[in-house]
Protein backbone atom coordinates (compact mmCIF):
# COMPACT_ATOMS: atom_id res chain seq x y z
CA UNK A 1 21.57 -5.56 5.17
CA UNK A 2 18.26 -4.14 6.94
CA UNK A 3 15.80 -3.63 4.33
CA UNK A 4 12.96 -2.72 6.43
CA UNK A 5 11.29 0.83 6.19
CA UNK A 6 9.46 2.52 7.98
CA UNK A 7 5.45 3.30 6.99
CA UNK A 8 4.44 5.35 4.47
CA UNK A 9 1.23 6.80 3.52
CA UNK A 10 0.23 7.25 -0.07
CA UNK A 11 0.38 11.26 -1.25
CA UNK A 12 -3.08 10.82 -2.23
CA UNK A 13 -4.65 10.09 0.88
CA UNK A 14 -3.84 13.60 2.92
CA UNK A 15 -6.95 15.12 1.69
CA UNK A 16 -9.61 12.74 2.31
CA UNK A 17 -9.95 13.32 6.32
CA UNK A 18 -7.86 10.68 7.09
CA UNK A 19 -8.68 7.75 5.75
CA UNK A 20 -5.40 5.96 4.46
CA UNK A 21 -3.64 3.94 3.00
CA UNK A 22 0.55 3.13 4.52
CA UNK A 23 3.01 0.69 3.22
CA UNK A 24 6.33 -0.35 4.26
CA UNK A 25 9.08 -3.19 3.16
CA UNK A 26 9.36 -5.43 5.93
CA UNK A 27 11.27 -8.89 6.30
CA UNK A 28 11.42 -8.40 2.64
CA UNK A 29 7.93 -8.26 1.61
CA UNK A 30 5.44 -5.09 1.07
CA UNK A 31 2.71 -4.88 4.19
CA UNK A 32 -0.09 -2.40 3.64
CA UNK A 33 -2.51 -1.27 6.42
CA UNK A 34 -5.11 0.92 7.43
CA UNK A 35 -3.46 3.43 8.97
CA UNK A 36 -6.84 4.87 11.09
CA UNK A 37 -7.04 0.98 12.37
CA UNK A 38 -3.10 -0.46 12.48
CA UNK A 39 -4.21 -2.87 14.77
CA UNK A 40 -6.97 -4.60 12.41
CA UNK A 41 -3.03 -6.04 10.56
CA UNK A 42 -1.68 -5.91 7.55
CA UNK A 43 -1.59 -7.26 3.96
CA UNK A 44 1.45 -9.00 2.99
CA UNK A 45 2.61 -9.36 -0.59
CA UNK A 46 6.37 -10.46 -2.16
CA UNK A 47 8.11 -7.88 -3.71
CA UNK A 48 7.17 -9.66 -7.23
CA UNK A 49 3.23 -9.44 -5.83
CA UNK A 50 3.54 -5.94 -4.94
CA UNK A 51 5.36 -4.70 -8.43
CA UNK A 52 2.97 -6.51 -10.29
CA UNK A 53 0.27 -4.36 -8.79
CA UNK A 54 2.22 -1.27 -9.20
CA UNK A 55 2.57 -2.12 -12.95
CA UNK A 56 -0.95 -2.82 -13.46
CA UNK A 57 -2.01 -0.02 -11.61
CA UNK A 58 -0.33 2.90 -13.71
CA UNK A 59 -1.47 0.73 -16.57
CA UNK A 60 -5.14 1.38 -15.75
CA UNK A 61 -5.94 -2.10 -15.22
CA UNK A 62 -7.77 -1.37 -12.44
CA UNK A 63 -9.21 1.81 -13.29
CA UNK A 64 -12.65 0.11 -13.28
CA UNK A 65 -13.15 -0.39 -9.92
CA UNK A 66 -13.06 3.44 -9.20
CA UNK A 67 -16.15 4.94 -7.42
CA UNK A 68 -16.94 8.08 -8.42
């Protein structure tokens, strides 16, 4: 079974002129890119990686690093 997507870009990101953030399962792993430079590559994380993140993230672990 194919479990590669295609890239997505994060609903948050539409009104900031373009500056964004995509993601797609690939090869299964999680790549994330720029998506105003695709060409610069791509993060790669596992699929345990990228939940962790996700986890943390709507836990506010990371809520410090915001810039206001």
């Amino acid at each position: 079974m194919n479990s590669n997507t295609s890239w997505i870009m994060s609903s948050r990101s539409t009104g900031n002129g373009g500056s964004c953030v995509e993601a797609r399962r690939h090869e299964g792993h999680v790549e994330v890119r720029n998506s105003k430079a695709p060409e610069a590559g791509t993060v790669r994380f596992t699929t345990e990686e990228w939940d962790s993140f996700l986890f943390g993230a709507k836990r506010g672990e990371f809520d410090g690093l915001l810039v206001d």
